[in-house]
N, C-alpha and C. Protein backbone atom coordinates (compact mmCIF):
# COMPACT_ATOMS: atom_id res chain seq x y z
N UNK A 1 118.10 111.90 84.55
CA UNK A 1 119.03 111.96 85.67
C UNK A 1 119.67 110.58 85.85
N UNK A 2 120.93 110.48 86.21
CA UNK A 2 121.63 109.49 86.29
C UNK A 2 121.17 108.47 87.60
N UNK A 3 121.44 107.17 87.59
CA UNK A 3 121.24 106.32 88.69
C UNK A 3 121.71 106.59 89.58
N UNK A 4 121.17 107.01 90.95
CA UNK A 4 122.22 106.93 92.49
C UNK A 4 122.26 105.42 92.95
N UNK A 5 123.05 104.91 93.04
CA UNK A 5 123.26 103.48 94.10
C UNK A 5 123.07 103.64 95.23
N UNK A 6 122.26 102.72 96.00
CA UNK A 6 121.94 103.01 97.29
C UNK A 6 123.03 101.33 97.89
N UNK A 7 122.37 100.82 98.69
CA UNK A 7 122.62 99.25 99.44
C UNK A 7 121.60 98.88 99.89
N UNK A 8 121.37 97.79 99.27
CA UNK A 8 120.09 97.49 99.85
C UNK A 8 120.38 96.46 100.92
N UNK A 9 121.65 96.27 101.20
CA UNK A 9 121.90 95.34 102.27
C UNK A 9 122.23 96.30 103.33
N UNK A 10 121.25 97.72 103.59
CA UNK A 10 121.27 98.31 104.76
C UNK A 10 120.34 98.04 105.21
N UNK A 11 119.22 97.50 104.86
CA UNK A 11 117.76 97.32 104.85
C UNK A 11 117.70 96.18 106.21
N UNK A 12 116.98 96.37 106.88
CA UNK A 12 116.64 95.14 108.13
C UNK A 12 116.53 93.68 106.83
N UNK A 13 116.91 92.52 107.51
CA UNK A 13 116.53 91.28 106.88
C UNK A 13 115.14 90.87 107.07
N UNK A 14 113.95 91.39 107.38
CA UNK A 14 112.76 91.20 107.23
C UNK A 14 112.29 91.88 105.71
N UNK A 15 112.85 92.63 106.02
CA UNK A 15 112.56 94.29 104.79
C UNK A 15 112.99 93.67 103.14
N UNK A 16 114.74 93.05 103.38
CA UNK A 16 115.15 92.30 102.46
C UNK A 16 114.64 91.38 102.01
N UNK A 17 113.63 90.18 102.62
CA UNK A 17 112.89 89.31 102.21
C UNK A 17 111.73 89.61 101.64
N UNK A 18 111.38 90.68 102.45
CA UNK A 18 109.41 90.60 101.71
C UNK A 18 110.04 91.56 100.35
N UNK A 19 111.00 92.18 100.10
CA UNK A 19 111.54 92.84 98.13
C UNK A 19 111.53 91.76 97.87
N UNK A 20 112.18 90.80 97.79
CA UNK A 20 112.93 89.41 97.44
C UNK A 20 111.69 88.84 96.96
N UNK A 21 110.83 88.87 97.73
CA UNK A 21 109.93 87.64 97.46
C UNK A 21 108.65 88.34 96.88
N UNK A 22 108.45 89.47 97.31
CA UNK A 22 107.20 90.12 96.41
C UNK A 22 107.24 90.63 94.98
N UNK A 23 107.01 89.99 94.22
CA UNK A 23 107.68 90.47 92.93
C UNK A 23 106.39 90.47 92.09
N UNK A 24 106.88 91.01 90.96
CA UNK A 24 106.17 90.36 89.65
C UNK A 24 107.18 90.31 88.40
N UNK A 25 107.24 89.64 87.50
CA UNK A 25 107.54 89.35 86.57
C UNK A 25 107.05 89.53 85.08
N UNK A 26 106.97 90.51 84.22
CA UNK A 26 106.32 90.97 82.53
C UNK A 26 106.80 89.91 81.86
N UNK A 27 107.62 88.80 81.97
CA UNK A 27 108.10 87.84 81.27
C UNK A 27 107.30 86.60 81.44
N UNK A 28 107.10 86.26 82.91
CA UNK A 28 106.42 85.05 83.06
C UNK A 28 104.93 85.08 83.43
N UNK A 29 104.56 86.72 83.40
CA UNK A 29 103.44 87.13 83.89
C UNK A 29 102.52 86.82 85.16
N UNK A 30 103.50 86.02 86.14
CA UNK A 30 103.27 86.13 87.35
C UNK A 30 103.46 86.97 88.40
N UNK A 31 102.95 86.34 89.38
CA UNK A 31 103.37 87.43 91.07
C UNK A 31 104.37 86.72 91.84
N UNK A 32 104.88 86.89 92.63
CA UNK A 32 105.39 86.31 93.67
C UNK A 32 106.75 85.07 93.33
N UNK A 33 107.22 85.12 92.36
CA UNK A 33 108.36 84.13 91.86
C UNK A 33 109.54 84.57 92.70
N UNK A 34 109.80 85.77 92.75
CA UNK A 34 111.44 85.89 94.07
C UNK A 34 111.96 86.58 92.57
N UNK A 35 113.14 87.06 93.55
CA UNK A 35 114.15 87.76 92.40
C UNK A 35 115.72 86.94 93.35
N UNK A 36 116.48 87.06 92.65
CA UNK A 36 118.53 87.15 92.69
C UNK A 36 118.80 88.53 92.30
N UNK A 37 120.01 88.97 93.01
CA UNK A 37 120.91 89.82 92.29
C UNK A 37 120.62 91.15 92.96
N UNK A 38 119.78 91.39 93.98
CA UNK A 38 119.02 92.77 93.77
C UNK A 38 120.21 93.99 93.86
N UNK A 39 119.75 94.72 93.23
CA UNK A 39 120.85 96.37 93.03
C UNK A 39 119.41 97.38 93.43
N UNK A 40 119.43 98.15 94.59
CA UNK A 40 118.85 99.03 94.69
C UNK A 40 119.57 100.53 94.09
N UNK A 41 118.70 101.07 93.54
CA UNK A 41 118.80 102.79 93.21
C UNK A 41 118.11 103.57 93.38
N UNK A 42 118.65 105.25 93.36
CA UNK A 42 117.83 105.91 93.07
C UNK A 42 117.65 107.11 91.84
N UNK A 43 116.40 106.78 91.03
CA UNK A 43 116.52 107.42 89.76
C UNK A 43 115.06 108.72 89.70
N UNK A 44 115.71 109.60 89.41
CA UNK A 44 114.81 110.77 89.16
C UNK A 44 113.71 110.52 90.65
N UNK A 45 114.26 110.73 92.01
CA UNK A 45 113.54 110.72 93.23
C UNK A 45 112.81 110.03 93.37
N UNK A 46 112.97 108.14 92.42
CA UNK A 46 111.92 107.29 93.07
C UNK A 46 113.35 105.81 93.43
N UNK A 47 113.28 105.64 94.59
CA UNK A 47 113.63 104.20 94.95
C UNK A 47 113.59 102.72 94.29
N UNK A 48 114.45 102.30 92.99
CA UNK A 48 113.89 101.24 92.49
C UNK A 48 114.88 99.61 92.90
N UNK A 49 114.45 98.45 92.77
CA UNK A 49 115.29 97.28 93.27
C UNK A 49 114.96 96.32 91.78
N UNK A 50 115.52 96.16 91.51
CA UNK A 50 115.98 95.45 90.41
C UNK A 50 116.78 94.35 90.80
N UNK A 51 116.28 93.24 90.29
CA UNK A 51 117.29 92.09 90.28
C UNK A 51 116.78 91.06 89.39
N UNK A 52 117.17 89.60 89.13
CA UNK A 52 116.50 88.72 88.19
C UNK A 52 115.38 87.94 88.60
N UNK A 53 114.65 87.44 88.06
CA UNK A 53 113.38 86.86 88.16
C UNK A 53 114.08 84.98 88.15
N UNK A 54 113.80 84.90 89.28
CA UNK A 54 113.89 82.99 90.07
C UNK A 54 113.55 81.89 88.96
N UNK A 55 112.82 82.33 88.45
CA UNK A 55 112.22 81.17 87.35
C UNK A 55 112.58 81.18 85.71
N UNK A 56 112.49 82.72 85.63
CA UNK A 56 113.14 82.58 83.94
C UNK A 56 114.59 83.42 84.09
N UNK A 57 115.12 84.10 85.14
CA UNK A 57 116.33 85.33 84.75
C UNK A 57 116.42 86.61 84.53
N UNK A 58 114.88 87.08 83.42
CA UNK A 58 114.64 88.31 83.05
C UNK A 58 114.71 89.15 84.32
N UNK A 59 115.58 90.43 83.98
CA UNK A 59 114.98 91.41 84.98
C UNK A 59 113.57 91.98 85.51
N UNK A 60 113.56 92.25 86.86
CA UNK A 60 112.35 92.59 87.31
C UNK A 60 112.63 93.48 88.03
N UNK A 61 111.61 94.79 88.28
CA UNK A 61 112.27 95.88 88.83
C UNK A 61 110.92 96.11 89.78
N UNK A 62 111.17 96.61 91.24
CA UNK A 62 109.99 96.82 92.01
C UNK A 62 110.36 98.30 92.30
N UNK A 63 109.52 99.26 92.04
CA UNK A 63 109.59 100.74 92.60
C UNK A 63 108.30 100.65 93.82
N UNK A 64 109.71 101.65 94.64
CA UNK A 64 109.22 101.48 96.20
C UNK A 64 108.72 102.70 96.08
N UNK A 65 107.14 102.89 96.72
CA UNK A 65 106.32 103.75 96.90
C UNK A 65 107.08 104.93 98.03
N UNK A 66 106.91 106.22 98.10
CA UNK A 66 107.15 107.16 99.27
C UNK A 66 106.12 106.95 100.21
N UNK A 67 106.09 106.34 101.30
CA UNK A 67 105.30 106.57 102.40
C UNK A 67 104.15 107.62 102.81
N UNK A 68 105.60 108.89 102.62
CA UNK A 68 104.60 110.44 102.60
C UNK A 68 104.11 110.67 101.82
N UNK A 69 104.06 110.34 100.19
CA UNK A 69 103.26 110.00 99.00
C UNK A 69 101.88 109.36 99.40
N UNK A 70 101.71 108.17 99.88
CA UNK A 70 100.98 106.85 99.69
C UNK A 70 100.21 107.92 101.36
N UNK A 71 100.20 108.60 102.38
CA UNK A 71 99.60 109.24 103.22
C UNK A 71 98.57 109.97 102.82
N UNK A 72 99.20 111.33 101.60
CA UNK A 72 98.48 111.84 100.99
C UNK A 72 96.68 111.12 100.54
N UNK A 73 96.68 109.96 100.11
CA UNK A 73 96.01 109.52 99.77
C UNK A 73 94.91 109.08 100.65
N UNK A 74 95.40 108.39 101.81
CA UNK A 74 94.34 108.09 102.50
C UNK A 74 92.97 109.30 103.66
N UNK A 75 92.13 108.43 103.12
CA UNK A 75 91.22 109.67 103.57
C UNK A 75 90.72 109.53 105.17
């Protein structure tokens, strides 16, 4: 299924910072480096934010959990 574009600059600016800054990186194999650029979507009914990684550039992509998903779980 094709990418939907969302905005992620609808998002409260609290909301926008903790994506921004919670990251990880497969390139530099850290946590927490920050991303630039972010493009939120939505692909095959999961929420993803993509943007570049602060320290080397490589893309980094964070998929946002469903809430009502992540409920299910708790016992």
């Amino acid at each position: 299924m094709a990418k939907q574009e969302r905005d992620f600059y609808q998002r409260d600016e609290e909301e926008q910072a903790s994506f921004l800054e919670q990251t990880w990186c497969n390139n530099c194999m850290e946590v927490d480096l920050g991303m630039t650029d972010p493009v939120e979507y939505e692909q095959d009914g999961v929420i993803m934010i993509e943007g570049k990684c602060k320290k080397c550039g490589e893309t980094v992509t964070t998929e946002l959990a469903d809430e009502d998903d992540e409920s299910e779980w708790i016992d």
